[in-house]
C-alpha atoms as a PDB file:
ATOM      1  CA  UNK A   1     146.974  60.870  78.387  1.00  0.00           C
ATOM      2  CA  UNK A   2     144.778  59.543  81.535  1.00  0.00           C
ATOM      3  CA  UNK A   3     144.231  59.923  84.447  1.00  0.00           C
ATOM      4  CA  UNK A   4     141.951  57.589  86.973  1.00  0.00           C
ATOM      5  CA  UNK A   5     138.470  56.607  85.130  1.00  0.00           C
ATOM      6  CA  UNK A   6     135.944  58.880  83.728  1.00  0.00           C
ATOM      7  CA  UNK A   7     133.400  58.006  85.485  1.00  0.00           C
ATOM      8  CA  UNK A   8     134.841  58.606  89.074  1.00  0.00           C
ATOM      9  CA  UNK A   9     133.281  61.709  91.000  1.00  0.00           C
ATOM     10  CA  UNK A  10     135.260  64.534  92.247  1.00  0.00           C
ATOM     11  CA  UNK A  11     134.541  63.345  95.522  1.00  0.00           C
ATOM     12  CA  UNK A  12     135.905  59.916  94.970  1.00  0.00           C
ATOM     13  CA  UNK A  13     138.910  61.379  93.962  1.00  0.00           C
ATOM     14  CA  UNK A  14     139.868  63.469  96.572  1.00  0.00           C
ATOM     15  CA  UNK A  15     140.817  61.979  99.607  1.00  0.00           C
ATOM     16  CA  UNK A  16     139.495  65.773 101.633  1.00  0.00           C
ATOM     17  CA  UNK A  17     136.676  67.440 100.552  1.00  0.00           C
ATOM     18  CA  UNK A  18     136.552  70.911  99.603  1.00  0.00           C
ATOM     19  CA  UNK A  19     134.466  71.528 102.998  1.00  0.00           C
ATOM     20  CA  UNK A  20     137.239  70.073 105.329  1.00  0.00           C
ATOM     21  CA  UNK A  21     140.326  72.459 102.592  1.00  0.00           C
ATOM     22  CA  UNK A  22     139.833  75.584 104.475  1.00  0.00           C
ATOM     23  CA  UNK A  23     142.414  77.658 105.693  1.00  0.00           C
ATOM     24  CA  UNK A  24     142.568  78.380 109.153  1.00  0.00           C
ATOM     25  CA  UNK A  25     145.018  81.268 109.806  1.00  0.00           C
ATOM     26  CA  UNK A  26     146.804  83.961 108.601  1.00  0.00           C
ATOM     27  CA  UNK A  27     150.097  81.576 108.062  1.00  0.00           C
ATOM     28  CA  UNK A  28     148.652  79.151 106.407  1.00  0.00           C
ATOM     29  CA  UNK A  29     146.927  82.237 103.892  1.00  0.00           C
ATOM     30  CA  UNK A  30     150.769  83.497 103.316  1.00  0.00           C
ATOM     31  CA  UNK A  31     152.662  79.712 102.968  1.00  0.00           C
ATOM     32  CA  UNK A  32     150.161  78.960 100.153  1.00  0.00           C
ATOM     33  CA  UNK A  33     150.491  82.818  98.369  1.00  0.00           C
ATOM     34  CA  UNK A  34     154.289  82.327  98.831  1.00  0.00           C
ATOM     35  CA  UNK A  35     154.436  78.706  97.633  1.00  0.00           C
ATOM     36  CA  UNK A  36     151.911  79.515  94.422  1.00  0.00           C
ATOM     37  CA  UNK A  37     154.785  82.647  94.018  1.00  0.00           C
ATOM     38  CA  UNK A  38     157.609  80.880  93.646  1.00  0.00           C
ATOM     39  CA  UNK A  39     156.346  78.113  91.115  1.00  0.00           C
ATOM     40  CA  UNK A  40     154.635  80.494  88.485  1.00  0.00           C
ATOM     41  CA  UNK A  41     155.890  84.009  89.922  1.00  0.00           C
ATOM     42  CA  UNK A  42     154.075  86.998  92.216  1.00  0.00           C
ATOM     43  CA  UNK A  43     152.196  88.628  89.171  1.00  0.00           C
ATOM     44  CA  UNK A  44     150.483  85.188  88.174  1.00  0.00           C
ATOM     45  CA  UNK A  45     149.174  84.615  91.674  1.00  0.00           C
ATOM     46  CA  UNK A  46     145.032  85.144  92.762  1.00  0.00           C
ATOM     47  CA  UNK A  47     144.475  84.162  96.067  1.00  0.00           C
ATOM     48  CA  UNK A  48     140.492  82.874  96.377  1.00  0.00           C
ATOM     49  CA  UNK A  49     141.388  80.656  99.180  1.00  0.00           C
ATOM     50  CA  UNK A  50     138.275  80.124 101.390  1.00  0.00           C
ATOM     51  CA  UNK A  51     139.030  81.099 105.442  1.00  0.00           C
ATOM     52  CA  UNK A  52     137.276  79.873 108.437  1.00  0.00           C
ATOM     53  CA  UNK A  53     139.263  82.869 110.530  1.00  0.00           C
ATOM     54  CA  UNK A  54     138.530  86.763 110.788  1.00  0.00           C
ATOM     55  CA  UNK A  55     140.053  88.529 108.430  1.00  0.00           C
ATOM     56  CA  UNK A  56     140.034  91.965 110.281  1.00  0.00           C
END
């Protein structure tokens, strides 16, 4: 099975770059932890989302 062509970047792809798919509060952090939870269940969830806000 296929997706799109092979020779088509990441980039062209992706309608938002990584560098604009930041996170920018604390809310956003726990919708996306909650979301991920609930489709393949708490102990299967790593959160490595990238922040542009202080975590302290």
């Amino acid at each position: 099975m296929k997706f799109g062509s092979d020779k088509a970047s990441h980039e062209e792809r992706c309608s938002q770059g990584h560098s604009s798919g930041y996170i920018t509060n604390a809310a956003d952090r726990e919708k996306g932890i909650s979301l991920a939870a609930m489709i393949v269940g708490w102990e299967n969830v790593q959160d490595r989302m990238l922040s542009r806000f202080s975590t302290q």
